[in-house]
N, C-alpha and C. Protein backbone atom coordinates (compact mmCIF):
# COMPACT_ATOMS: atom_id res chain seq x y z
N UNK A 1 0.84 -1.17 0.00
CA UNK A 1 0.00 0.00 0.00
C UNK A 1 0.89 1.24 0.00
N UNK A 2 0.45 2.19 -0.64
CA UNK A 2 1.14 3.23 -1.30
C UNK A 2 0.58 4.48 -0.65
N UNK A 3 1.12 5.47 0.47
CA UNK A 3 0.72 6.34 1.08
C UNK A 3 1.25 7.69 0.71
N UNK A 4 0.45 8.82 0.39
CA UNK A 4 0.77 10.62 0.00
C UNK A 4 0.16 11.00 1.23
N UNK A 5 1.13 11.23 2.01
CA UNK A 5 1.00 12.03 3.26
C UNK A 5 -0.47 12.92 3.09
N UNK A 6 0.45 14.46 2.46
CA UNK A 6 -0.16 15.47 1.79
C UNK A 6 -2.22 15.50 1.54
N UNK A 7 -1.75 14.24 0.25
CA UNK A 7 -2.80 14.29 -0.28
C UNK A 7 -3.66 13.38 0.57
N UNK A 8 -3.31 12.64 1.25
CA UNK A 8 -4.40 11.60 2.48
C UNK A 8 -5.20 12.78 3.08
N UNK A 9 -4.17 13.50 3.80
CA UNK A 9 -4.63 14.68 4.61
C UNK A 9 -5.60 15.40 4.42
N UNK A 10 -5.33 16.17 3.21
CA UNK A 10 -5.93 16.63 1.96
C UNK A 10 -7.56 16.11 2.03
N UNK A 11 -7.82 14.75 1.99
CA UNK A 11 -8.81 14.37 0.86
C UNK A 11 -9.39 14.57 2.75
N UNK A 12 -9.40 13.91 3.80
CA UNK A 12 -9.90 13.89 5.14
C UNK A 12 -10.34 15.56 5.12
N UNK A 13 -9.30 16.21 5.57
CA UNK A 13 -9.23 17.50 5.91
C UNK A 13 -10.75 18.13 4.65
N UNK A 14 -11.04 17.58 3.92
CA UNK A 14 -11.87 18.69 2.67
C UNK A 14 -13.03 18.45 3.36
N UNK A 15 -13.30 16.98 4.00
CA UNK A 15 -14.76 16.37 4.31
C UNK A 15 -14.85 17.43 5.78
N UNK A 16 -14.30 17.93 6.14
CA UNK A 16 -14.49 18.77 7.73
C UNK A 16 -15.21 19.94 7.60
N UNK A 17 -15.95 20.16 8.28
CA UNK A 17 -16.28 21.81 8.75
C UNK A 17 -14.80 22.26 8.43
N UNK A 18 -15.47 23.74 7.91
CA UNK A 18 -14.41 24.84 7.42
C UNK A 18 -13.69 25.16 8.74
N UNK A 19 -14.29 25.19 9.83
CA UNK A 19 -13.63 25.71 11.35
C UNK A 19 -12.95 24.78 11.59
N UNK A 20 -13.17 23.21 11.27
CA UNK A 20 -12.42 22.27 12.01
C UNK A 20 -11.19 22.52 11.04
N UNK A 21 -11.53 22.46 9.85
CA UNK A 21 -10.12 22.15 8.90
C UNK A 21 -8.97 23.46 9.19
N UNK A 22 -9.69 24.82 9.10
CA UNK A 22 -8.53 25.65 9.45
C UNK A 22 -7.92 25.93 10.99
N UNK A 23 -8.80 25.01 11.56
CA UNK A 23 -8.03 24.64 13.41
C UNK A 23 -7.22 23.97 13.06
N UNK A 24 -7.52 23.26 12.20
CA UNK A 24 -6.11 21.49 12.16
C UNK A 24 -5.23 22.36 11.17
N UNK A 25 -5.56 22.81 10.19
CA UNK A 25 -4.57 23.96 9.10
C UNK A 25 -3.48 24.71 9.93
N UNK A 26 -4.03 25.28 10.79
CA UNK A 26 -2.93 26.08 11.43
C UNK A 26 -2.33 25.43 12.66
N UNK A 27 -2.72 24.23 13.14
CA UNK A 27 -1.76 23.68 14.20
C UNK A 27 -0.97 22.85 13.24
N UNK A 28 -0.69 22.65 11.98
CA UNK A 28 -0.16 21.84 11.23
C UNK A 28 1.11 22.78 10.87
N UNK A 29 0.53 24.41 10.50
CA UNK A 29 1.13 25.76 10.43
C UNK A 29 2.19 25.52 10.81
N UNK A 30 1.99 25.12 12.71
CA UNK A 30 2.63 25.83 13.67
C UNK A 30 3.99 24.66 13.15
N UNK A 31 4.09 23.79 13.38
CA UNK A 31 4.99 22.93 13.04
C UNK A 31 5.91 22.55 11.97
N UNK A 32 5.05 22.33 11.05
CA UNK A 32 5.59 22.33 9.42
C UNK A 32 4.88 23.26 7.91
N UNK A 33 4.76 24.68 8.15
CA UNK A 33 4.29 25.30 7.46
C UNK A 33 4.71 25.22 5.82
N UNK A 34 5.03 24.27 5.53
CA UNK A 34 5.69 23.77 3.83
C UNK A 34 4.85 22.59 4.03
N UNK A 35 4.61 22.12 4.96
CA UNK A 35 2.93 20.84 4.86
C UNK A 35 1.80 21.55 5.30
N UNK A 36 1.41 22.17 5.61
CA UNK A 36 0.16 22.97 5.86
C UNK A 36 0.26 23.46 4.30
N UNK A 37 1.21 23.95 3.48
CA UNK A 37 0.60 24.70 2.06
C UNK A 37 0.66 23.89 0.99
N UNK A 38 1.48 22.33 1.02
CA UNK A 38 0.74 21.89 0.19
C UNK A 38 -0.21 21.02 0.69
N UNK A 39 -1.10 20.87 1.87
CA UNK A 39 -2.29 20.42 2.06
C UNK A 39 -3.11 21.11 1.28
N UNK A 40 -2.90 22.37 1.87
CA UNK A 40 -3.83 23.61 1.85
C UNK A 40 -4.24 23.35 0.30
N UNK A 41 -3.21 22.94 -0.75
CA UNK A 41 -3.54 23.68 -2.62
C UNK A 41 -3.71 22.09 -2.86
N UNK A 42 -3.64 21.27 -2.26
CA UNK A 42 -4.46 20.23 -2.49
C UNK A 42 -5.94 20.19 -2.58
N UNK A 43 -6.22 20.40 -0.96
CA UNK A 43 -7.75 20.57 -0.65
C UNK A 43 -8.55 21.49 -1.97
N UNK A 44 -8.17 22.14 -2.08
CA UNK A 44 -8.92 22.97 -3.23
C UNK A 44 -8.05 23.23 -5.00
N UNK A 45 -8.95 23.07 -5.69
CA UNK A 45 -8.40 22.86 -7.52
C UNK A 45 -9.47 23.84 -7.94
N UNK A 46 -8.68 24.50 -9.27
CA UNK A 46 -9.25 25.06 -10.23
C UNK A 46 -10.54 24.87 -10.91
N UNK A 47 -11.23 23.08 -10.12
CA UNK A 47 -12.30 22.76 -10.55
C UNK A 47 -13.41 23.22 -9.81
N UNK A 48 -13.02 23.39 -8.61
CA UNK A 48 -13.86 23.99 -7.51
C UNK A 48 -14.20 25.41 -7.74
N UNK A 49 -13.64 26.34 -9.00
CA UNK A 49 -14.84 27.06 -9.51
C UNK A 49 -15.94 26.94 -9.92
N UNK A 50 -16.15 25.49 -10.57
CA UNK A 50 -17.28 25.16 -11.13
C UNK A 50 -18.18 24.87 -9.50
N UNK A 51 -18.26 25.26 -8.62
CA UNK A 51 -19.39 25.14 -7.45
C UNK A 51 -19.40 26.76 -7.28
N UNK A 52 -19.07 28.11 -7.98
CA UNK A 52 -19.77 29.09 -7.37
C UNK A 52 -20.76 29.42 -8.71
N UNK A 53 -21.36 29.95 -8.06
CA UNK A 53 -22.55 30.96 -8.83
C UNK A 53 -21.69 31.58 -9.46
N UNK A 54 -22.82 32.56 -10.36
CA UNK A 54 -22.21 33.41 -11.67
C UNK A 54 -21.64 35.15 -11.20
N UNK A 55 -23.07 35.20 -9.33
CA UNK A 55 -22.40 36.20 -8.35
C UNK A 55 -20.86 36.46 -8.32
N UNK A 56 -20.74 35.13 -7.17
CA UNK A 56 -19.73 34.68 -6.60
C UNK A 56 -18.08 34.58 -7.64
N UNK A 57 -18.50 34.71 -8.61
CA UNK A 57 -17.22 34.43 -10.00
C UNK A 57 -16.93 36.17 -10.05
N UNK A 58 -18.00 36.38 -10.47
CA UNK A 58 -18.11 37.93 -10.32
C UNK A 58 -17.05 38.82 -9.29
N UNK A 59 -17.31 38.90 -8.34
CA UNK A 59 -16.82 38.83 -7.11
C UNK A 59 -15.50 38.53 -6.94
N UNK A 60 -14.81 37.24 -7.18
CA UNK A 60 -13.37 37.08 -7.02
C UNK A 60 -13.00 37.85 -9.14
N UNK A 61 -13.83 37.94 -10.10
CA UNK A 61 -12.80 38.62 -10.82
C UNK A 61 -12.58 39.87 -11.08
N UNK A 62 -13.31 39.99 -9.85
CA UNK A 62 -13.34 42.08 -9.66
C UNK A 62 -12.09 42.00 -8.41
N UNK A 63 -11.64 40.98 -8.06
CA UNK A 63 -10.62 41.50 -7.44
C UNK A 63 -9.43 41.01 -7.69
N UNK A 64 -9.39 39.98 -8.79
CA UNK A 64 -7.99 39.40 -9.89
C UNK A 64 -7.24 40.12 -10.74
N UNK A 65 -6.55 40.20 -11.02
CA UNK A 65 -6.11 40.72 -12.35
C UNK A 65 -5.99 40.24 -13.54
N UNK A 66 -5.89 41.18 -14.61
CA UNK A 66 -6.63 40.28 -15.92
C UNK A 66 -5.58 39.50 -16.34
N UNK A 67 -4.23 40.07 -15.79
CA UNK A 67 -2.72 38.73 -16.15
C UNK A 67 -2.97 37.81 -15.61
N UNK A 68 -3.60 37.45 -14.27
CA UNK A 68 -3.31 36.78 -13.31
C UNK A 68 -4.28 35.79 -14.34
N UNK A 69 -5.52 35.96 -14.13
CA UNK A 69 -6.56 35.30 -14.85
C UNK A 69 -6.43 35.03 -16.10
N UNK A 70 -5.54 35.44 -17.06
CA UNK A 70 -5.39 34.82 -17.73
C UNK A 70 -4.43 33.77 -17.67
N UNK A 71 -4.07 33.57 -17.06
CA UNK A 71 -2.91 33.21 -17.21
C UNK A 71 -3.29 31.88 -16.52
N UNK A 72 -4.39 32.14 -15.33
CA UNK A 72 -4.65 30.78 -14.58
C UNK A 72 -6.01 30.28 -15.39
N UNK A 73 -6.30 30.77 -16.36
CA UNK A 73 -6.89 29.72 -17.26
C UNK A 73 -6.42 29.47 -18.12
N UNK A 74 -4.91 29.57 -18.48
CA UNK A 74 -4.29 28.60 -19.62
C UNK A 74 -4.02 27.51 -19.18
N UNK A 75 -5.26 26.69 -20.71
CA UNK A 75 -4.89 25.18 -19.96
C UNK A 75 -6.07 24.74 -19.57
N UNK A 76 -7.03 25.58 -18.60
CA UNK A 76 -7.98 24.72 -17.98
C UNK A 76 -8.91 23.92 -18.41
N UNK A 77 -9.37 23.05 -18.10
CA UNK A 77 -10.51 22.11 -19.01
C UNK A 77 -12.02 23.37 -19.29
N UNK A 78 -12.23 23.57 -20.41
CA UNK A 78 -13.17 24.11 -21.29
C UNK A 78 -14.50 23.82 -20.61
N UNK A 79 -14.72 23.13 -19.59
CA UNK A 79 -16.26 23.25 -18.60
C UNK A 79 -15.45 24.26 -17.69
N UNK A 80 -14.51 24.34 -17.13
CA UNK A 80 -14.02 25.15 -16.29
C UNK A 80 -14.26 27.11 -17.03
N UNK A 81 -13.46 26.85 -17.97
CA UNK A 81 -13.27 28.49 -18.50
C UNK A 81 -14.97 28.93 -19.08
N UNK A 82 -15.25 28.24 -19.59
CA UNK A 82 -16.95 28.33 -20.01
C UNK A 82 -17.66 28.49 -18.86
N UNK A 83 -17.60 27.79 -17.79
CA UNK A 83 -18.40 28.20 -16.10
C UNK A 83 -17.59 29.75 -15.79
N UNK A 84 -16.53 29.89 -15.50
CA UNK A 84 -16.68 31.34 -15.53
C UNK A 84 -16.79 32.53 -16.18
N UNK A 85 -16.65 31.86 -17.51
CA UNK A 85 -17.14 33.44 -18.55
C UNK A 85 -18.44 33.42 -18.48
N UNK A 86 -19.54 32.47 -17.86
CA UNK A 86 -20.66 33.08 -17.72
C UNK A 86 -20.92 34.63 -16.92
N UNK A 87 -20.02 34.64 -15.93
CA UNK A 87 -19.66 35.81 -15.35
C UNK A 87 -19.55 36.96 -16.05
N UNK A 88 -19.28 36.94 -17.22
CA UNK A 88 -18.99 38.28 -18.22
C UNK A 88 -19.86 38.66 -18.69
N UNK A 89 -19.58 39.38 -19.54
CA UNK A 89 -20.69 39.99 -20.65
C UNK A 89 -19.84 39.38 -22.02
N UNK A 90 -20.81 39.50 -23.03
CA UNK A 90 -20.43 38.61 -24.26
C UNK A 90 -18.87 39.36 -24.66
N UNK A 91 -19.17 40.53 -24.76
CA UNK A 91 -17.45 41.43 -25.41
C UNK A 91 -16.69 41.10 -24.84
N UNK A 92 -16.60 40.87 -23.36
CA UNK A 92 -15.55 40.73 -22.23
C UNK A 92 -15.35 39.10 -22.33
N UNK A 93 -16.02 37.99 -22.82
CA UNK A 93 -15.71 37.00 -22.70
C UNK A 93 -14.90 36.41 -24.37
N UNK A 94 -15.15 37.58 -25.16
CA UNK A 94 -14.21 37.14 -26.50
C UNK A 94 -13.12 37.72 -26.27
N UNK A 95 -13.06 39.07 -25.30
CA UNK A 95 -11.50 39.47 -24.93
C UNK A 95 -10.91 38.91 -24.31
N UNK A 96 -11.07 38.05 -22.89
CA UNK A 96 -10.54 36.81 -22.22
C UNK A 96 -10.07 35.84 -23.30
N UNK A 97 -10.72 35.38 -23.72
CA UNK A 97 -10.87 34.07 -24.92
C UNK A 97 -9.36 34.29 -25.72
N UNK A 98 -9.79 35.75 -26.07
CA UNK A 98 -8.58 36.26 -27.04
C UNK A 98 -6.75 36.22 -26.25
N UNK A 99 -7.52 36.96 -25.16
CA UNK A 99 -5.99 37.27 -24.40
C UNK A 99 -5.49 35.71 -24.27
N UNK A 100 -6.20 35.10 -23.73
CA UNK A 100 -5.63 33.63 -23.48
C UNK A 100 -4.97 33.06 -24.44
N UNK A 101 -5.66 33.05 -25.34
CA UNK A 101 -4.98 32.50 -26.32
C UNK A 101 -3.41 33.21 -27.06
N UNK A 102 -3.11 34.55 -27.00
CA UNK A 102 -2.37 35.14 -27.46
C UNK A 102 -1.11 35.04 -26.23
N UNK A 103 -1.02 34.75 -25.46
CA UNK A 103 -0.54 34.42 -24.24
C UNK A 103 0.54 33.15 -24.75
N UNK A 104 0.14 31.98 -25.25
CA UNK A 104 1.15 31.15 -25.99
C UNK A 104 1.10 30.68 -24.36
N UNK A 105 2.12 29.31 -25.15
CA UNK A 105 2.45 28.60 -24.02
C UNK A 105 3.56 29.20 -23.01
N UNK A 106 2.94 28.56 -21.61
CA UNK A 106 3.23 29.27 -19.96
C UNK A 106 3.95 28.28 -19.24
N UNK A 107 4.92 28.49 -18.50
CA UNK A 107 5.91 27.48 -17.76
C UNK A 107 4.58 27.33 -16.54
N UNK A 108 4.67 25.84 -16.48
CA UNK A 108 3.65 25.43 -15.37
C UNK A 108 3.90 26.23 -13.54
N UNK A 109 4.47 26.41 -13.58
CA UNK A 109 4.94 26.83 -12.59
C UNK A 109 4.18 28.42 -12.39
N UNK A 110 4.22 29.00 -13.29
CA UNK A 110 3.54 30.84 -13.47
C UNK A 110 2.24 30.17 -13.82
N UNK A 111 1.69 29.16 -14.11
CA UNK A 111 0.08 29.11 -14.38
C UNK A 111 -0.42 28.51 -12.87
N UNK A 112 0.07 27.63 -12.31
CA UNK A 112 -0.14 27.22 -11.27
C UNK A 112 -0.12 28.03 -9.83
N UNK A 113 0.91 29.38 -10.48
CA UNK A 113 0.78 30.43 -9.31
C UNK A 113 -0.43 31.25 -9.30
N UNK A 114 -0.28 31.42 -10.45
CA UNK A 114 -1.95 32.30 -10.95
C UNK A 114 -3.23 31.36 -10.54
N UNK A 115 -3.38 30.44 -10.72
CA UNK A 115 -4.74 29.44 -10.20
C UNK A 115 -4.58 29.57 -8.73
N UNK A 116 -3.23 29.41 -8.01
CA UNK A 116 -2.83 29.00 -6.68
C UNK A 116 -4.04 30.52 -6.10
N UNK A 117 -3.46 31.94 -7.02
CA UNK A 117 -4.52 32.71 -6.53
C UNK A 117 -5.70 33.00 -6.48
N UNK A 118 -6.08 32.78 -7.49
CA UNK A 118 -7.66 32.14 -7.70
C UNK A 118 -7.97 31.85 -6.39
N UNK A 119 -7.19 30.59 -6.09
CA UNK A 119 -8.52 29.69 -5.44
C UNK A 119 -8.11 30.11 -3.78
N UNK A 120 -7.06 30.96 -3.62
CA UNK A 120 -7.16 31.80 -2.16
C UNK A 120 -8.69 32.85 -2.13
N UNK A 121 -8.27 33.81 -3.60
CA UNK A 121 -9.54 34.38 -3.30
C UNK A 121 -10.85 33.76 -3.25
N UNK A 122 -11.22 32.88 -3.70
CA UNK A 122 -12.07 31.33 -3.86
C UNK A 122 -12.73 31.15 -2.39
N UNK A 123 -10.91 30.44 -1.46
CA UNK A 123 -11.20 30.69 -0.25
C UNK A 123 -11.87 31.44 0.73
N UNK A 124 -11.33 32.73 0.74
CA UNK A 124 -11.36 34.07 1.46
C UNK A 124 -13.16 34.63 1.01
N UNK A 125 -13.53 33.77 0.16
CA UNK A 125 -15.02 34.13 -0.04
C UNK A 125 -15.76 33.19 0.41
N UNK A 126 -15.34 32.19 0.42
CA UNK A 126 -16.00 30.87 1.30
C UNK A 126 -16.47 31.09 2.61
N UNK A 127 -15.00 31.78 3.19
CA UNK A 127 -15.34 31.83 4.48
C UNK A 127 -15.58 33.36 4.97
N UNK A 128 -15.96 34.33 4.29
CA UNK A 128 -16.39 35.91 4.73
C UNK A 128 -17.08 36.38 2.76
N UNK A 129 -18.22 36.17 3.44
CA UNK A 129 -19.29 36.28 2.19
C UNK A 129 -19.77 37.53 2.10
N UNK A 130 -18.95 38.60 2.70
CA UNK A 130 -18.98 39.90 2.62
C UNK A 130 -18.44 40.75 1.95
């Protein structure tokens, strides 16, 4: 049997109340804060946009930037980028479309930072819906 620390953690830690998981998140912090963050970008993926509303999309891309966002949808699976350009208006979703594409290929590493932000702000709306 074949054990990923990380990702064991990960898959437990997602099934918790949001209070329990960021109690256990930050006593994990306190100790090994390079395993608390890749728990942390485990627990949550770029797919887990597809669970907000068209509000809620709204919302985190009024506070993204349009590099950032583009950049963290190069690449993404096409139910993904289609669930949030519902968020737009039609002009604004052929200019996304466009920028992305003109963007060319991205070292995984700069696309994965850009999603990594996404899905903080993702977070940070999960838990303060204000």
């Amino acid at each position: 049997m074949n054990f990923n620390g990380p990702k064991e953690a990960a898959k437990i830690l997602a099934s918790l109340p949001k209070e329990d998981r960021d109690r256990i998140l930050v006593g994990i912090a306190r100790e090994n804060p390079e395993l608390a963050r890749q728990i942390n970008q485990l627990i949550f993926s770029i797919r887990d946009l597809l669970q907000l509303s068209s509000a809620d999309l709204g919302l985190i891309l009024n506070q993204v930037s349009r590099s950032t966002l583009c950049l963290a949808m190069r690449g993404v699976e096409e139910e993904v980028l289609e669930h949030l350009l519902q968020a737009l208006s039609k002009r604004a979703q052929q200019d996304l479309r466009e920028e992305i594409q003109a963007l060319g290929p991205q070292p995984k590493a700069k696309v994965e930072a850009a999603q990594q932000e996404l899905l903080l702000l993702m977070e940070k709306l999960q838990g303060d819906p204000n």
